[in-house]
N, C-alpha and C. Protein backbone atom coordinates (compact mmCIF):
# COMPACT_ATOMS: atom_id res chain seq x y z
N UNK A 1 53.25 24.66 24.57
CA UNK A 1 52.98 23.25 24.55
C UNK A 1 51.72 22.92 25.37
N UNK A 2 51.58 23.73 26.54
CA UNK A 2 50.39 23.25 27.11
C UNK A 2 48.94 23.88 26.69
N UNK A 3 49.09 24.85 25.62
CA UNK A 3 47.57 25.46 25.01
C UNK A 3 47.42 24.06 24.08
N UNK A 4 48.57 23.28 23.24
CA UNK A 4 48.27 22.55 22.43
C UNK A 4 47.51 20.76 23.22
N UNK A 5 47.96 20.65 24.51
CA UNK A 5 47.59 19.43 25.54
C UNK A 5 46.02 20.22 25.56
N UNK A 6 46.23 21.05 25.95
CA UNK A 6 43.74 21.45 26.25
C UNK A 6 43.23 21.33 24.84
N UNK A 7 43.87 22.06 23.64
CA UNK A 7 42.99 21.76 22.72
C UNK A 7 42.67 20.18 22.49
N UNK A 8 44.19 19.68 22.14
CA UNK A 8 43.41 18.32 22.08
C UNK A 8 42.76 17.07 22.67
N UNK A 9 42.88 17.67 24.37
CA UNK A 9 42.05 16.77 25.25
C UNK A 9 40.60 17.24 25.06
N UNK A 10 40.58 19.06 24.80
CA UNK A 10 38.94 19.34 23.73
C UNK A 10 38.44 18.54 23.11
N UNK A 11 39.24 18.49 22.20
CA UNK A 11 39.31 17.46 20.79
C UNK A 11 38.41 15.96 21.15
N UNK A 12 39.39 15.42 22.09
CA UNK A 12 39.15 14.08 22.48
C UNK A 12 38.01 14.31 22.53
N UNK A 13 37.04 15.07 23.91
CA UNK A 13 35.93 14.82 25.13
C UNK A 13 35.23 15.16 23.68
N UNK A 14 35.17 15.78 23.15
CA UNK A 14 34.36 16.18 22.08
C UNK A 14 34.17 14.94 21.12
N UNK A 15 34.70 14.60 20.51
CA UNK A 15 34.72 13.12 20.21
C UNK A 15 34.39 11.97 20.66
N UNK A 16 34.41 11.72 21.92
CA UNK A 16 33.76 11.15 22.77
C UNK A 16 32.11 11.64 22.61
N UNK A 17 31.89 12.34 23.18
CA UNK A 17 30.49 12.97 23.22
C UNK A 17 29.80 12.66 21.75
N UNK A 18 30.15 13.17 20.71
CA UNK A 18 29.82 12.93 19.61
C UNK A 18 29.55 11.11 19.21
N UNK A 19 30.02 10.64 19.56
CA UNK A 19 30.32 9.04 19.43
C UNK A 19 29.24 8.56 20.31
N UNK A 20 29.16 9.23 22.28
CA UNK A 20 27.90 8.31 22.82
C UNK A 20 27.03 9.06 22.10
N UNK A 21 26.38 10.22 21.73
CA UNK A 21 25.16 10.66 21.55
C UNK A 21 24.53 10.14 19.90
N UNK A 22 25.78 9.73 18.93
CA UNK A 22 24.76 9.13 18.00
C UNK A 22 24.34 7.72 18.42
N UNK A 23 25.10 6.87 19.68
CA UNK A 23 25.06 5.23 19.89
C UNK A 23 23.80 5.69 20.57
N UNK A 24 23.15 6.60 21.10
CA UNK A 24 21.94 6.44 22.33
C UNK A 24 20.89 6.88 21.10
N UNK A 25 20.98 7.81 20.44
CA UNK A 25 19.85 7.93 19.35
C UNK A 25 19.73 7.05 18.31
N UNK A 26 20.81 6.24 17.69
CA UNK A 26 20.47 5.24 17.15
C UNK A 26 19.96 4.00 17.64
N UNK A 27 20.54 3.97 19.20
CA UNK A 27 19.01 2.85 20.12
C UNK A 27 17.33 3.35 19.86
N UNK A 28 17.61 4.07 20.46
CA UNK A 28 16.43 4.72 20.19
C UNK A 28 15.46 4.88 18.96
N UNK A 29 15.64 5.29 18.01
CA UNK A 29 15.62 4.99 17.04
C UNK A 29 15.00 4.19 16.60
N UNK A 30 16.10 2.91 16.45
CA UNK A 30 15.40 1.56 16.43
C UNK A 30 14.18 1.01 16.46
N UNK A 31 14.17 0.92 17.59
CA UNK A 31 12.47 1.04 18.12
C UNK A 31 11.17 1.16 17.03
N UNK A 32 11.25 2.90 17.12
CA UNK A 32 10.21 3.46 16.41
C UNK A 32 10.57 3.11 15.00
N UNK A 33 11.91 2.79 14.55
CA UNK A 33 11.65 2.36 12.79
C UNK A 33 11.34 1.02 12.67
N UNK A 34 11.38 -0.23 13.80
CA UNK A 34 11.05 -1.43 13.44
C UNK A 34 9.68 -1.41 13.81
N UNK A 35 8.61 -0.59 14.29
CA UNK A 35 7.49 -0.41 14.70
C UNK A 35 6.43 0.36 13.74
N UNK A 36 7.85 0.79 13.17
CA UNK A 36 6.91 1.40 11.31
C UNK A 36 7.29 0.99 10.66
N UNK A 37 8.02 0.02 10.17
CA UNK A 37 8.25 -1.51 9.31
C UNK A 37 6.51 -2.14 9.87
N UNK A 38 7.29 -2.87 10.27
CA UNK A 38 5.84 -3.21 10.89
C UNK A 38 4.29 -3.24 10.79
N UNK A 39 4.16 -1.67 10.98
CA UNK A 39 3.05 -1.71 10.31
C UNK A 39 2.93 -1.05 9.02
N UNK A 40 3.51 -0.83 8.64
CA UNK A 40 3.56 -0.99 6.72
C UNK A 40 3.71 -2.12 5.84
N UNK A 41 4.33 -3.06 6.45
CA UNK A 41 4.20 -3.89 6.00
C UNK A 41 3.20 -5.05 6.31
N UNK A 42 2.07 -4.70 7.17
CA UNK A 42 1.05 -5.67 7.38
C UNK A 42 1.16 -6.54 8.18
N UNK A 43 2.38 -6.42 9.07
CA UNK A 43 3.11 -8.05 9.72
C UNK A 43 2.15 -8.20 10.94
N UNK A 44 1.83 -9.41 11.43
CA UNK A 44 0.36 -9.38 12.29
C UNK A 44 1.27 -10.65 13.33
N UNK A 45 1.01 -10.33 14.23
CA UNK A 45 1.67 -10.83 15.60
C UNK A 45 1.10 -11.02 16.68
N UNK A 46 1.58 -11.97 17.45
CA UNK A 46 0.12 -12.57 18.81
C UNK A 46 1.24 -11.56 19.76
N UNK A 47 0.19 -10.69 20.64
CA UNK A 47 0.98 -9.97 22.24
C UNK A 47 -0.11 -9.70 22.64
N UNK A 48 0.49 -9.67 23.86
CA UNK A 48 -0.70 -9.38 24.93
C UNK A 48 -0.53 -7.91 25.20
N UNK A 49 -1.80 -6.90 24.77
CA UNK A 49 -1.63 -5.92 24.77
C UNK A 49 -2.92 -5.49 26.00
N UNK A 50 -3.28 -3.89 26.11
CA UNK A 50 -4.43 -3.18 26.86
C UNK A 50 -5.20 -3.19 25.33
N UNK A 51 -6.65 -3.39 25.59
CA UNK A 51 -7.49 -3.12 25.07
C UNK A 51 -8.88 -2.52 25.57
N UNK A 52 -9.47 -1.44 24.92
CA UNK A 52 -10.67 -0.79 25.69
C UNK A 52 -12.14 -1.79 24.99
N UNK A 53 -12.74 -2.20 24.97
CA UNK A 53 -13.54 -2.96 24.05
C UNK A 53 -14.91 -2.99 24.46
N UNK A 54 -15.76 -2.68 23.69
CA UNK A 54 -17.43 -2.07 23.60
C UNK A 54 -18.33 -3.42 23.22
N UNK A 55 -19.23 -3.68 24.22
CA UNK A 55 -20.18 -4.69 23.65
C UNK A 55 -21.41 -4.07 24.12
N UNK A 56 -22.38 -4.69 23.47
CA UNK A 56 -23.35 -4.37 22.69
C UNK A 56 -24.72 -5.89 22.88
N UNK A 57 -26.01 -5.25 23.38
CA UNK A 57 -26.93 -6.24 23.23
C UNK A 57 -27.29 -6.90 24.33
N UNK A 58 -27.95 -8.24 24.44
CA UNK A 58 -28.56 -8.87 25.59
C UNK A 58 -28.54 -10.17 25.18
N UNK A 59 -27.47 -11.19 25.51
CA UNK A 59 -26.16 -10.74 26.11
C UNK A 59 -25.35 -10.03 25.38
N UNK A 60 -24.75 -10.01 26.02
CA UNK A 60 -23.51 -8.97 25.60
C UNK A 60 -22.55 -9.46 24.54
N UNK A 61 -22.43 -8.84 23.53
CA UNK A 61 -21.44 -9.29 22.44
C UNK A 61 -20.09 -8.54 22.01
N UNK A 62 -19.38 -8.43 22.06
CA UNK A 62 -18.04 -7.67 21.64
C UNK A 62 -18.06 -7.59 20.13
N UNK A 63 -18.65 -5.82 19.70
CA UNK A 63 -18.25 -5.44 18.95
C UNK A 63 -17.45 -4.56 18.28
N UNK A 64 -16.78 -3.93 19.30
CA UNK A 64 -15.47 -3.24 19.03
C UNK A 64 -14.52 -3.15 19.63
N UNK A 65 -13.26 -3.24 19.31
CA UNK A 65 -12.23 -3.02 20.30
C UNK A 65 -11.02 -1.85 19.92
N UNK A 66 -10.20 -2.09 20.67
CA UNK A 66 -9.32 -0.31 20.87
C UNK A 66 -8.35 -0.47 21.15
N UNK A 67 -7.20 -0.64 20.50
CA UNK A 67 -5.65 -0.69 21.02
C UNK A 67 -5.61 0.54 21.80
N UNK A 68 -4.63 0.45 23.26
CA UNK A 68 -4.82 1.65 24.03
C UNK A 68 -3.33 1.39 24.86
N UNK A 69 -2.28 2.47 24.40
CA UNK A 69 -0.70 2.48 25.04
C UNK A 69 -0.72 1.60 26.61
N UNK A 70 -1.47 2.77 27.20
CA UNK A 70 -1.34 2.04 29.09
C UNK A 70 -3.07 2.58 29.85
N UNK A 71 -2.89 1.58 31.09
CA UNK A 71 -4.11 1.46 31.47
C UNK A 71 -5.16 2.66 31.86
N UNK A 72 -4.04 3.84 32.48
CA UNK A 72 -4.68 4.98 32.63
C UNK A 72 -5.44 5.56 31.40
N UNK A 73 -4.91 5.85 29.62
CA UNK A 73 -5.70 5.81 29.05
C UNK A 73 -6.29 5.32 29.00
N UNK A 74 -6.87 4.14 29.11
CA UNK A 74 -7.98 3.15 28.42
C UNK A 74 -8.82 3.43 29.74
N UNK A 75 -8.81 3.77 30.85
CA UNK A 75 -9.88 4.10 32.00
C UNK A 75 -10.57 5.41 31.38
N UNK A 76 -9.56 6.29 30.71
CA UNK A 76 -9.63 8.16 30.86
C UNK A 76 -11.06 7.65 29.70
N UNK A 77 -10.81 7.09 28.35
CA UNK A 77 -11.29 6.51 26.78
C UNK A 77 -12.68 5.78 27.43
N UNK A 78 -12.14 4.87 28.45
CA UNK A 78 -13.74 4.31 29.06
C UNK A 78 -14.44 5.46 29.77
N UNK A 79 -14.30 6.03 30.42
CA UNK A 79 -15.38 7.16 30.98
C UNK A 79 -15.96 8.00 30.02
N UNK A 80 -15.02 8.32 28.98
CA UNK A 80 -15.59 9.33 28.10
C UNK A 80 -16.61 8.80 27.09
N UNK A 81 -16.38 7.55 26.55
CA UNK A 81 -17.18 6.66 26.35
C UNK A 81 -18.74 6.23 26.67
N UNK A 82 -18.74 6.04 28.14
CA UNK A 82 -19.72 5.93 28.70
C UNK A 82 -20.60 6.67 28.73
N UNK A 83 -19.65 7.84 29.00
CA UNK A 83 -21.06 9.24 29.23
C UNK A 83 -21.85 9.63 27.98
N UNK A 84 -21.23 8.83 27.01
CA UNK A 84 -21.66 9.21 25.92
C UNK A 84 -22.49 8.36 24.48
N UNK A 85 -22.50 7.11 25.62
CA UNK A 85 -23.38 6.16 24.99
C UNK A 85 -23.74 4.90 25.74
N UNK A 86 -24.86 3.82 25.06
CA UNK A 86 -25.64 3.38 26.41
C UNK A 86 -24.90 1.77 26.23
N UNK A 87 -23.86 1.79 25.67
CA UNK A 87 -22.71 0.77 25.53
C UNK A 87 -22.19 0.22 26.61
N UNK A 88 -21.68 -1.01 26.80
CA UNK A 88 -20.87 -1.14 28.06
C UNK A 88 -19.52 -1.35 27.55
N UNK A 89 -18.40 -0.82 28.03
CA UNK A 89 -17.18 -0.69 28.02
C UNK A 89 -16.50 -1.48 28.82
N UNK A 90 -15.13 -2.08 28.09
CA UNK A 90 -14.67 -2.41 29.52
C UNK A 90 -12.72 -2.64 29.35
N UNK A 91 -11.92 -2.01 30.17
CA UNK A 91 -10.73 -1.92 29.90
C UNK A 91 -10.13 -3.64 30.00
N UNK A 92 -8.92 -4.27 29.06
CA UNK A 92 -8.89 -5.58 29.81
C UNK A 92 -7.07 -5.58 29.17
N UNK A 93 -6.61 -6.76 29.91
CA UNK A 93 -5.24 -6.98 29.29
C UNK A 93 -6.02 -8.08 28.48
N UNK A 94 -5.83 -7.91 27.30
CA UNK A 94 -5.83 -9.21 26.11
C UNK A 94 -4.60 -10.23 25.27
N UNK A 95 -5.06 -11.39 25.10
CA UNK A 95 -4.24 -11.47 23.74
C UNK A 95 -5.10 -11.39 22.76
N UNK A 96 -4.20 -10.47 21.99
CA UNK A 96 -4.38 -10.56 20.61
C UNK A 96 -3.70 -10.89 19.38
N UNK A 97 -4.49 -10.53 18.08
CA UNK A 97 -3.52 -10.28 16.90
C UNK A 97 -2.97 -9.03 16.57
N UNK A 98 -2.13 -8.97 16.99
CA UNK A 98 -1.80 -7.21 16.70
C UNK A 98 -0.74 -7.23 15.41
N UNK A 99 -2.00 -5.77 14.19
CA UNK A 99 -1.50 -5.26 12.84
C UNK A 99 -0.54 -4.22 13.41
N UNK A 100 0.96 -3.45 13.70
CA UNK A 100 1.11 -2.55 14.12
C UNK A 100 0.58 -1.82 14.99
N UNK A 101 0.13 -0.60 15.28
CA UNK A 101 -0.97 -0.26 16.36
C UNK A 101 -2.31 -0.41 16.60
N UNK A 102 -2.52 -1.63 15.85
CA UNK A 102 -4.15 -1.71 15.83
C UNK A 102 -4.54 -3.19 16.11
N UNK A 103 -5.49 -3.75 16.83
CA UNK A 103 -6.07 -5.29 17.24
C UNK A 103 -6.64 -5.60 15.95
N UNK A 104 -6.61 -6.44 15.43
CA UNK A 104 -7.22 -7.43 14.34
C UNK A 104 -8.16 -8.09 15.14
N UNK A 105 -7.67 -9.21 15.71
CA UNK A 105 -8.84 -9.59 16.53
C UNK A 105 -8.24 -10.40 18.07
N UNK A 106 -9.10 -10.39 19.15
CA UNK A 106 -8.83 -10.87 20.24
C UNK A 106 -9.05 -12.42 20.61
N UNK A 107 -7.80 -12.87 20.89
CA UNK A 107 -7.93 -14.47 21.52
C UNK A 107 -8.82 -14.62 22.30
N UNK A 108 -8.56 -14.04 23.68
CA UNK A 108 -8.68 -14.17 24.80
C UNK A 108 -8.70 -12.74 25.59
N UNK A 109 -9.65 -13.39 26.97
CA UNK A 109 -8.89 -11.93 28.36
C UNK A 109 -8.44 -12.14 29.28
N UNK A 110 -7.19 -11.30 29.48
CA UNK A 110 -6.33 -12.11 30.50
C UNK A 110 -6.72 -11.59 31.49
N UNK A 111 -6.70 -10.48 32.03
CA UNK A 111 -7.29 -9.39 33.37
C UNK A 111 -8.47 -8.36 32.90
N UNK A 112 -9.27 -8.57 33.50
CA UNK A 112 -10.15 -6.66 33.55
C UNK A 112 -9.45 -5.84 34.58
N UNK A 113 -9.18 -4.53 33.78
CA UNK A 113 -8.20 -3.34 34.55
C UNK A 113 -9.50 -2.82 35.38
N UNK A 114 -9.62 -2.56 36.79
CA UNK A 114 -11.01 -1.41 36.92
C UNK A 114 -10.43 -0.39 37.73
């Protein structure tokens, strides 16, 4: 009687386990599939994201910009940048229009990161 009490308290913990580990990957989950909805489907949304953004001229005009995860990239993207053209760069928190992972275009700047 008591080999049959361990198997099925096995049973249980095992069941258990099985039950949290699909609830934490289907959080997870989530996320990254409403973030590729998203941008497949074109959906364009105001957030205030990091942007690395290049201007150009005398004065200075903003002609490109750079969706960039977190600030340390967008410093690492500005140096490499620099050394490599006679552009001025400059990391900033923006709002924008954001297509999925990419800026459409910028409102505003809220901070320069330096």
């Amino acid at each position: 009687m008591g080999q049959i009490k361990l198997v099925f308290y096995l049973v249980l913990v095992f069941i258990i386990y099985k039950g949290y580990v699909a609830f934490t990957e289907f959080e997870i989950g989530v996320g990254d599939r409403v973030a590729e909805i998203e941008e497949k489907s074109d959906f364009e949304r105001e957030d205030q994201v990091i942007a690395l953004m290049m201007y150009l001229g005398d004065p200075p005009e903003l002609k490109e910009h750079l969706y960039v995860v977190n600030s340390s990239k967008c410093l690492e993207l500005k140096q490499i940048a620099e050394e490599s053209s006679f552009a001025y760069y400059e990391c900033a928190y923006v709002n924008a229009v954001v297509r999925g992972q990419k800026i459409v275009s910028i409102i505003n700047e809220i901070n320069i990161i330096k």
